[in-house]
PDB file of N, CA and C in Angstrom:
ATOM      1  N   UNK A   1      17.451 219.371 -56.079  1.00  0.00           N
ATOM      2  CA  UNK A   1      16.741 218.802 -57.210  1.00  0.00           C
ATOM      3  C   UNK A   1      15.577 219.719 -57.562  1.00  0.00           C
ATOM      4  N   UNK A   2      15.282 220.003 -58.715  1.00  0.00           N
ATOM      5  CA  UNK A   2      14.080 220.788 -59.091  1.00  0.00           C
ATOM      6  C   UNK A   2      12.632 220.376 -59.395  1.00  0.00           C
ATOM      7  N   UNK A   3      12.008 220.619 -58.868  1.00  0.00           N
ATOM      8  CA  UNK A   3      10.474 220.558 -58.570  1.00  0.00           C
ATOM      9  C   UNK A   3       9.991 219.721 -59.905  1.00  0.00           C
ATOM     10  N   UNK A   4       9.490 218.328 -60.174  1.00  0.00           N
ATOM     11  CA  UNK A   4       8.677 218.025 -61.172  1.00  0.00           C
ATOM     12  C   UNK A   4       6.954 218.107 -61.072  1.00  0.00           C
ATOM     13  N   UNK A   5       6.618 218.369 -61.835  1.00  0.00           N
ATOM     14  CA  UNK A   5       5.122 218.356 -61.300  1.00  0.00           C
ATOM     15  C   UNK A   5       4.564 216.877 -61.353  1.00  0.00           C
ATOM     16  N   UNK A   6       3.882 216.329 -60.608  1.00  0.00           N
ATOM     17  CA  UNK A   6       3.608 215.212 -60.289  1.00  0.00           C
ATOM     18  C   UNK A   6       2.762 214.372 -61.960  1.00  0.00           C
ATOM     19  N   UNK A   7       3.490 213.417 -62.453  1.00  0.00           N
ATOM     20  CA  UNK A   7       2.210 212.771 -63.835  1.00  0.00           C
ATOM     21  C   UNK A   7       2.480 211.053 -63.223  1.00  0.00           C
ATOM     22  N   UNK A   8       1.187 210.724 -64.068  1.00  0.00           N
ATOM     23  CA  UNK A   8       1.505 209.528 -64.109  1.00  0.00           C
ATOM     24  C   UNK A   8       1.529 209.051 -65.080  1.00  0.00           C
ATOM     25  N   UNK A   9       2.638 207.813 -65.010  1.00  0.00           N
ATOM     26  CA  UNK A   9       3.417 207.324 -67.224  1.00  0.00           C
ATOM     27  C   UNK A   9       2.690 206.053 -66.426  1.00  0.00           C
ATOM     28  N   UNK A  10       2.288 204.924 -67.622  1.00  0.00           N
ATOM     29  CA  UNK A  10       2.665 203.690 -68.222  1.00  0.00           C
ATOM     30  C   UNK A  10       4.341 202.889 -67.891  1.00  0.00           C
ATOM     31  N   UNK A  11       4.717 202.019 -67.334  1.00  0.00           N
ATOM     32  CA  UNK A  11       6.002 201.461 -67.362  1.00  0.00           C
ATOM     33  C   UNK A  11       6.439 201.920 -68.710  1.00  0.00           C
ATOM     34  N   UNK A  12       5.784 200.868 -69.578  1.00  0.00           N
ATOM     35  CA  UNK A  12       6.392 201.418 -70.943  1.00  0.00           C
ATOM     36  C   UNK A  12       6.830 203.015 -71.564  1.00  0.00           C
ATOM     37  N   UNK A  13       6.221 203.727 -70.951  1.00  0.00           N
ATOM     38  CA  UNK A  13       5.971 205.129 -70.952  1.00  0.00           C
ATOM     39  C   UNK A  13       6.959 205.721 -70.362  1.00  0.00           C
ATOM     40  N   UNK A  14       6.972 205.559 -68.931  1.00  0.00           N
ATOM     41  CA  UNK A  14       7.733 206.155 -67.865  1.00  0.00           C
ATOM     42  C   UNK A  14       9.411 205.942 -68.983  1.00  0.00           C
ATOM     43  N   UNK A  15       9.859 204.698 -68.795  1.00  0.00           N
ATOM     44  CA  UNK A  15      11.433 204.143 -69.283  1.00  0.00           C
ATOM     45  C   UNK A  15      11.649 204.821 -70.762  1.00  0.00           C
ATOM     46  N   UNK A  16      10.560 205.131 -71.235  1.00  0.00           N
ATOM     47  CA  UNK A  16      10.827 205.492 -72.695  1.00  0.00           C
ATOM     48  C   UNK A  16      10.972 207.243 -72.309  1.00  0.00           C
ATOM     49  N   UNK A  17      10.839 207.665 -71.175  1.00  0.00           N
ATOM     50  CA  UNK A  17      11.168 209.025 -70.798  1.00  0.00           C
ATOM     51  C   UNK A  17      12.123 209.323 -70.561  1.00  0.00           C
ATOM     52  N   UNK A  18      12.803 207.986 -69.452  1.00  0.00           N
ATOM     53  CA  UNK A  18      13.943 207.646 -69.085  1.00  0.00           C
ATOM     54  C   UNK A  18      14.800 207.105 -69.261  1.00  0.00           C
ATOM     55  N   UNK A  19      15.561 207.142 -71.060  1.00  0.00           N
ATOM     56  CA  UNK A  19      16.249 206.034 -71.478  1.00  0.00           C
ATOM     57  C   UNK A  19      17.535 205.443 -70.624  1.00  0.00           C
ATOM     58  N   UNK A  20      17.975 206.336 -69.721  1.00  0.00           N
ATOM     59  CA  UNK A  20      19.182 205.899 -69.316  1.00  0.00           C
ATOM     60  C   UNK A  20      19.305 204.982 -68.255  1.00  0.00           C
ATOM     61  N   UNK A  21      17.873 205.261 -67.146  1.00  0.00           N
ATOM     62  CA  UNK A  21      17.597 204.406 -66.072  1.00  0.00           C
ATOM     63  C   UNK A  21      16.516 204.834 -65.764  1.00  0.00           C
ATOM     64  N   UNK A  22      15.280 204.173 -65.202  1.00  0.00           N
ATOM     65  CA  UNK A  22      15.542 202.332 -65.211  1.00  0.00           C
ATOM     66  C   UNK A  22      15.202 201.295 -66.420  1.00  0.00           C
ATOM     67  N   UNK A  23      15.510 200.648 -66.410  1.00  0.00           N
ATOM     68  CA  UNK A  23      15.331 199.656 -68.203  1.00  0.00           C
ATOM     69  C   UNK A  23      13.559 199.521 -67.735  1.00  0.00           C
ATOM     70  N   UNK A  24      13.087 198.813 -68.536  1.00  0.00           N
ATOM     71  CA  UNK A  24      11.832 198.280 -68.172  1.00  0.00           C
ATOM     72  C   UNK A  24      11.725 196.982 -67.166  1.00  0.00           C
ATOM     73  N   UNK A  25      12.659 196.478 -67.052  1.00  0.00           N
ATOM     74  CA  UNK A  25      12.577 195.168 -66.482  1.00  0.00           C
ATOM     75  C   UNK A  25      12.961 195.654 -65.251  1.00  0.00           C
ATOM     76  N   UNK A  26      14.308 196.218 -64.538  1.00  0.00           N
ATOM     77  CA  UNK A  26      14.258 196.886 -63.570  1.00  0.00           C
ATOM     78  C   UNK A  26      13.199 197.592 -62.796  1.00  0.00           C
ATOM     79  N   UNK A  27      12.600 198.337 -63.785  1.00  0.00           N
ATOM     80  CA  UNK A  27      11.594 199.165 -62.681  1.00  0.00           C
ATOM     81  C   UNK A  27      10.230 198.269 -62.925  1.00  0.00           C
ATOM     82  N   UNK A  28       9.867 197.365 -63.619  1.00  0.00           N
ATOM     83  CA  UNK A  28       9.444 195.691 -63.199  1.00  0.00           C
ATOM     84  C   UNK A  28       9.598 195.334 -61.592  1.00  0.00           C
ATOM     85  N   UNK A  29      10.753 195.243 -61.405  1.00  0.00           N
ATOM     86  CA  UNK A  29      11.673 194.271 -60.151  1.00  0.00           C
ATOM     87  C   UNK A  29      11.192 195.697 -59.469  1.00  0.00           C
ATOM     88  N   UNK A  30      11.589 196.748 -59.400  1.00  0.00           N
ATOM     89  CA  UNK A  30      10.923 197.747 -58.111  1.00  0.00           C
ATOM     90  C   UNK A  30       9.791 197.680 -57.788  1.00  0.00           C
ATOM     91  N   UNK A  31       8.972 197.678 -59.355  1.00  0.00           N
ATOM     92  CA  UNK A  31       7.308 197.180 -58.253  1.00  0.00           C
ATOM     93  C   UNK A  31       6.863 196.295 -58.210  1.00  0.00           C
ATOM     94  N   UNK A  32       7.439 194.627 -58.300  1.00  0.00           N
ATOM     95  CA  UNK A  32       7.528 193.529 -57.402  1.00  0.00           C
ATOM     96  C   UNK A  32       7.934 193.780 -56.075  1.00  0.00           C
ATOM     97  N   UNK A  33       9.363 194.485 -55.885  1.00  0.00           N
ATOM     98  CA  UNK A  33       9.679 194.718 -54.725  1.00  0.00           C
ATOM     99  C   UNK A  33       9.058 195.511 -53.788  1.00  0.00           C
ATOM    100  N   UNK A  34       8.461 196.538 -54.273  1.00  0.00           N
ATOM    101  CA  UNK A  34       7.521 197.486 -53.577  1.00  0.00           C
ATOM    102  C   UNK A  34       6.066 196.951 -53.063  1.00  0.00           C
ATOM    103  N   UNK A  35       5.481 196.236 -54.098  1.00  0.00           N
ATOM    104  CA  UNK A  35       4.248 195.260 -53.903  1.00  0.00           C
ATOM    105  C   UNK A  35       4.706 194.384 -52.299  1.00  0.00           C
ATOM    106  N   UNK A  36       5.649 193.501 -52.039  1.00  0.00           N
ATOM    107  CA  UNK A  36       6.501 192.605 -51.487  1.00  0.00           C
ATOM    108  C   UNK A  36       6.719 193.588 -50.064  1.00  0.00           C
ATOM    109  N   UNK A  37       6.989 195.298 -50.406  1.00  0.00           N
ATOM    110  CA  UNK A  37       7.646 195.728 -49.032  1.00  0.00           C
ATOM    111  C   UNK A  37       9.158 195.406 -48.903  1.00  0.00           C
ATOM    112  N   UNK A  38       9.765 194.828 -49.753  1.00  0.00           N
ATOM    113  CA  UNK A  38      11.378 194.895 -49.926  1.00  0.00           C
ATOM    114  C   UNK A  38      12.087 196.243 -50.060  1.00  0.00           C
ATOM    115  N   UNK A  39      11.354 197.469 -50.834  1.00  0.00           N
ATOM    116  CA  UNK A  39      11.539 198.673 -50.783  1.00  0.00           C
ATOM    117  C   UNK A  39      11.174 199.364 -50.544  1.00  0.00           C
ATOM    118  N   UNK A  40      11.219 200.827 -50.995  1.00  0.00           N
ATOM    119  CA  UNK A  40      10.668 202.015 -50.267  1.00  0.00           C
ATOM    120  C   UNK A  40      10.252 203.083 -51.128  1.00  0.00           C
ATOM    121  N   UNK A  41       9.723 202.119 -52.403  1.00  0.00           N
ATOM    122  CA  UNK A  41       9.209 202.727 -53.781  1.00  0.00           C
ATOM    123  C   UNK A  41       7.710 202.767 -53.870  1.00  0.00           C
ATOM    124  N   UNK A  42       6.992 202.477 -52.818  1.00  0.00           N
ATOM    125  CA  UNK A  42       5.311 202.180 -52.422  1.00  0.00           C
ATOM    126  C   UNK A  42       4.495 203.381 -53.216  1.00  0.00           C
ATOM    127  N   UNK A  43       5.346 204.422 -52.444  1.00  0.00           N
ATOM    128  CA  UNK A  43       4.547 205.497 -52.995  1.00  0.00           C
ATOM    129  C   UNK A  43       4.699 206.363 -54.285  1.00  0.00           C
ATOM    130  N   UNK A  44       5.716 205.536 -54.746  1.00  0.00           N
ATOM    131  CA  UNK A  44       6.001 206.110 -56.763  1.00  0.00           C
ATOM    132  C   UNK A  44       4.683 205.319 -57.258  1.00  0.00           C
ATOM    133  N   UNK A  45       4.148 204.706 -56.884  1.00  0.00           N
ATOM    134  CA  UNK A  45       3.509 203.308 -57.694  1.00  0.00           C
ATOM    135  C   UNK A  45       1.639 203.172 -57.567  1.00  0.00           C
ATOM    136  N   UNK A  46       0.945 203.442 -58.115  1.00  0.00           N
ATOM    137  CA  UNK A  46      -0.556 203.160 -58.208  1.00  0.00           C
ATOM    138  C   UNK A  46      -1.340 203.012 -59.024  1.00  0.00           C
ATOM    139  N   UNK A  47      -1.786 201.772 -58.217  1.00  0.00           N
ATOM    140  CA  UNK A  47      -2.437 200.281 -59.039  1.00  0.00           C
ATOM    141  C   UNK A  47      -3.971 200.947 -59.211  1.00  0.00           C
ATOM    142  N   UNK A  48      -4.411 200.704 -60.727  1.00  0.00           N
ATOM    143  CA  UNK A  48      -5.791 200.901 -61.039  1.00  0.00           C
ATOM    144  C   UNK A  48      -6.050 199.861 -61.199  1.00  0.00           C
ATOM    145  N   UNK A  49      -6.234 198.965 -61.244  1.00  0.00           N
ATOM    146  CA  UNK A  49      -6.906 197.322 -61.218  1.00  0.00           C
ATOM    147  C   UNK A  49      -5.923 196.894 -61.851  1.00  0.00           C
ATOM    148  N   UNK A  50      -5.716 196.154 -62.506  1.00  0.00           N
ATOM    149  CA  UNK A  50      -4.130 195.531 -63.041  1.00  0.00           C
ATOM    150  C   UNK A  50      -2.884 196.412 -63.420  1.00  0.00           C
ATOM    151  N   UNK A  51      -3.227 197.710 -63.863  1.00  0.00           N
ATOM    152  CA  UNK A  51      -2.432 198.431 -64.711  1.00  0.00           C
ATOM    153  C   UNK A  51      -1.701 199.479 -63.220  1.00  0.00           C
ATOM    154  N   UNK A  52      -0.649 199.660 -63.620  1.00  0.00           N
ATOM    155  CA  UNK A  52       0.464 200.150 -62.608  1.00  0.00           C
ATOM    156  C   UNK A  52       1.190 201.646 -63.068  1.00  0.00           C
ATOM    157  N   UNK A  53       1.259 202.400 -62.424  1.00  0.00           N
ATOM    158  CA  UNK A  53       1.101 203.554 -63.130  1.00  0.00           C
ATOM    159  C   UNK A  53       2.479 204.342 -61.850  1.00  0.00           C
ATOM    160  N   UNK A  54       3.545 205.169 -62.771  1.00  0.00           N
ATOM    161  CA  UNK A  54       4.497 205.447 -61.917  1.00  0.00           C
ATOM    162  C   UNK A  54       4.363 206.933 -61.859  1.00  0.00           C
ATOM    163  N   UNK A  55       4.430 207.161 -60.769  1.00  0.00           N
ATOM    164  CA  UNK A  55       4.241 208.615 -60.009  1.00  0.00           C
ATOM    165  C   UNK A  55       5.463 209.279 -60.791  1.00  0.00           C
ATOM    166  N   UNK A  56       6.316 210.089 -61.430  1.00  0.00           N
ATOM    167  CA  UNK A  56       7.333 210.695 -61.692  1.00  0.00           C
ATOM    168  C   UNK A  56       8.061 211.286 -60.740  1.00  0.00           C
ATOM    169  N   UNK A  57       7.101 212.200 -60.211  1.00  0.00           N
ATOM    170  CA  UNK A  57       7.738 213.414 -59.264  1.00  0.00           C
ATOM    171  C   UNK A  57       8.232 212.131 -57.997  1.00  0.00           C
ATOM    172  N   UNK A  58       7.223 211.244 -57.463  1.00  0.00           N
ATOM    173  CA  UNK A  58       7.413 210.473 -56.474  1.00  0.00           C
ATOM    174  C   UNK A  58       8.277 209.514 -56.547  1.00  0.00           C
ATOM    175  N   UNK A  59       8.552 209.242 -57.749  1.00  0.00           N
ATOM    176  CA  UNK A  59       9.693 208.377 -58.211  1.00  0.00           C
ATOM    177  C   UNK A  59      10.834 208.624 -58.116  1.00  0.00           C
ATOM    178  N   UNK A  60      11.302 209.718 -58.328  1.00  0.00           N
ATOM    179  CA  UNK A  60      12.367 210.609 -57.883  1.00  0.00           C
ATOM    180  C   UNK A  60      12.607 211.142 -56.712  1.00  0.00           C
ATOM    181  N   UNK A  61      11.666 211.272 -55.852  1.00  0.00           N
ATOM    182  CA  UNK A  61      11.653 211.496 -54.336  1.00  0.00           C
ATOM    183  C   UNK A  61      12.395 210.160 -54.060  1.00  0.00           C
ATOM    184  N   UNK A  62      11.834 209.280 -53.914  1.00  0.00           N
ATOM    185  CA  UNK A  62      12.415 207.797 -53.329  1.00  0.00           C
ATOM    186  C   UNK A  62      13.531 207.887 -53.837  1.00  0.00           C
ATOM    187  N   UNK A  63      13.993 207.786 -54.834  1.00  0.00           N
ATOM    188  CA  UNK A  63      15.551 207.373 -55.191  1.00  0.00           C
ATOM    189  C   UNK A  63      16.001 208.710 -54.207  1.00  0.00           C
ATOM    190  N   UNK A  64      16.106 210.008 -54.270  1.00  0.00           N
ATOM    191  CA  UNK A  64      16.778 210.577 -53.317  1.00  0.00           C
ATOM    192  C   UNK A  64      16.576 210.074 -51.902  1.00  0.00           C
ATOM    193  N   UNK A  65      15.712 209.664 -51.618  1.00  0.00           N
ATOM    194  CA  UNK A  65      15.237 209.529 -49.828  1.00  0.00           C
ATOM    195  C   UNK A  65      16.268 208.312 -49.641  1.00  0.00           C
ATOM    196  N   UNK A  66      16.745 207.403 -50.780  1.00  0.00           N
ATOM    197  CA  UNK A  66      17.043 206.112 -50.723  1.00  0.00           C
ATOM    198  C   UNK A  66      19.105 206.856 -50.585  1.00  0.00           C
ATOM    199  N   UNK A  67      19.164 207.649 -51.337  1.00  0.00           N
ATOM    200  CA  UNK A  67      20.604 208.181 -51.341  1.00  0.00           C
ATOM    201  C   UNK A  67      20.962 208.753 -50.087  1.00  0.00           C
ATOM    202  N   UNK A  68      20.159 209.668 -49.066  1.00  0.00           N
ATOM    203  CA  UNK A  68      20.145 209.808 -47.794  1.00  0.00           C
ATOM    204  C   UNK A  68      19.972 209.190 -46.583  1.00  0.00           C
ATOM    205  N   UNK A  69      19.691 207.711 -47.007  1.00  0.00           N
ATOM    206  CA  UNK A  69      19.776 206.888 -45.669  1.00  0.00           C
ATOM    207  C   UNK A  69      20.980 206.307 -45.683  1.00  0.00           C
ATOM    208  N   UNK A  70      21.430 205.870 -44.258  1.00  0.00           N
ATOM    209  CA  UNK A  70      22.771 205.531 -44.160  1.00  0.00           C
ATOM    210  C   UNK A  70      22.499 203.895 -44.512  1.00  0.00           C
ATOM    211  N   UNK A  71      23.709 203.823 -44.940  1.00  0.00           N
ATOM    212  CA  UNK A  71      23.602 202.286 -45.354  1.00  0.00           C
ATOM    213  C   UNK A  71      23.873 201.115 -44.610  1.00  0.00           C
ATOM    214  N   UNK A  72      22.679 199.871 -44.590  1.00  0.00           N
ATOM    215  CA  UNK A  72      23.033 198.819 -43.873  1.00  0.00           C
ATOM    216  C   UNK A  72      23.723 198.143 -44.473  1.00  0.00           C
ATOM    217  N   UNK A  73      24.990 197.532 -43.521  1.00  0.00           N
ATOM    218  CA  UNK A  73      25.310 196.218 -43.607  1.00  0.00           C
ATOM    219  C   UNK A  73      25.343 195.355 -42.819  1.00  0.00           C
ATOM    220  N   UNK A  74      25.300 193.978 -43.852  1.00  0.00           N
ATOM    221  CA  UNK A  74      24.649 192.538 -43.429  1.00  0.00           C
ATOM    222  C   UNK A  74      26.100 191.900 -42.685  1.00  0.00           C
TER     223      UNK A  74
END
């Protein structure tokens, strides 16, 4: 994968970069889930007092880190 330099988008911002994935509501549900500790998206994600701001470069790290773990099943 090639090197992004690290920014930080707006949700609204970020998805409108990324039309294909994640919708807005999805990457919603990642940082509920990340807030929660359900995932492993903690560090795409930082909170300035209400407003939530997505790491790019780090955002893309996780989804690969997430493609290299072996998968549990329940």
């Amino acid at each position: 994968m090639e090197s992004i330099e690290s920014k930080l988008y707006t949700v609204k911002d970020f998805c409108a970069k990324q039309p294909s994935w994640p919708s807005e509501s999805a990457l919603r549900a990642l940082i509920i889930g990340a807030a929660w500790g359900e995932n492993k998206f903690q560090s795409a994600f930082k909170r300035v007092g209400r407003r939530v701001l997505v790491d790019e470069a780090e955002f893309w790290l996780c989804v690969e880190h997430m493609q290299s773990e072996p998968k549990k099943i329940k």
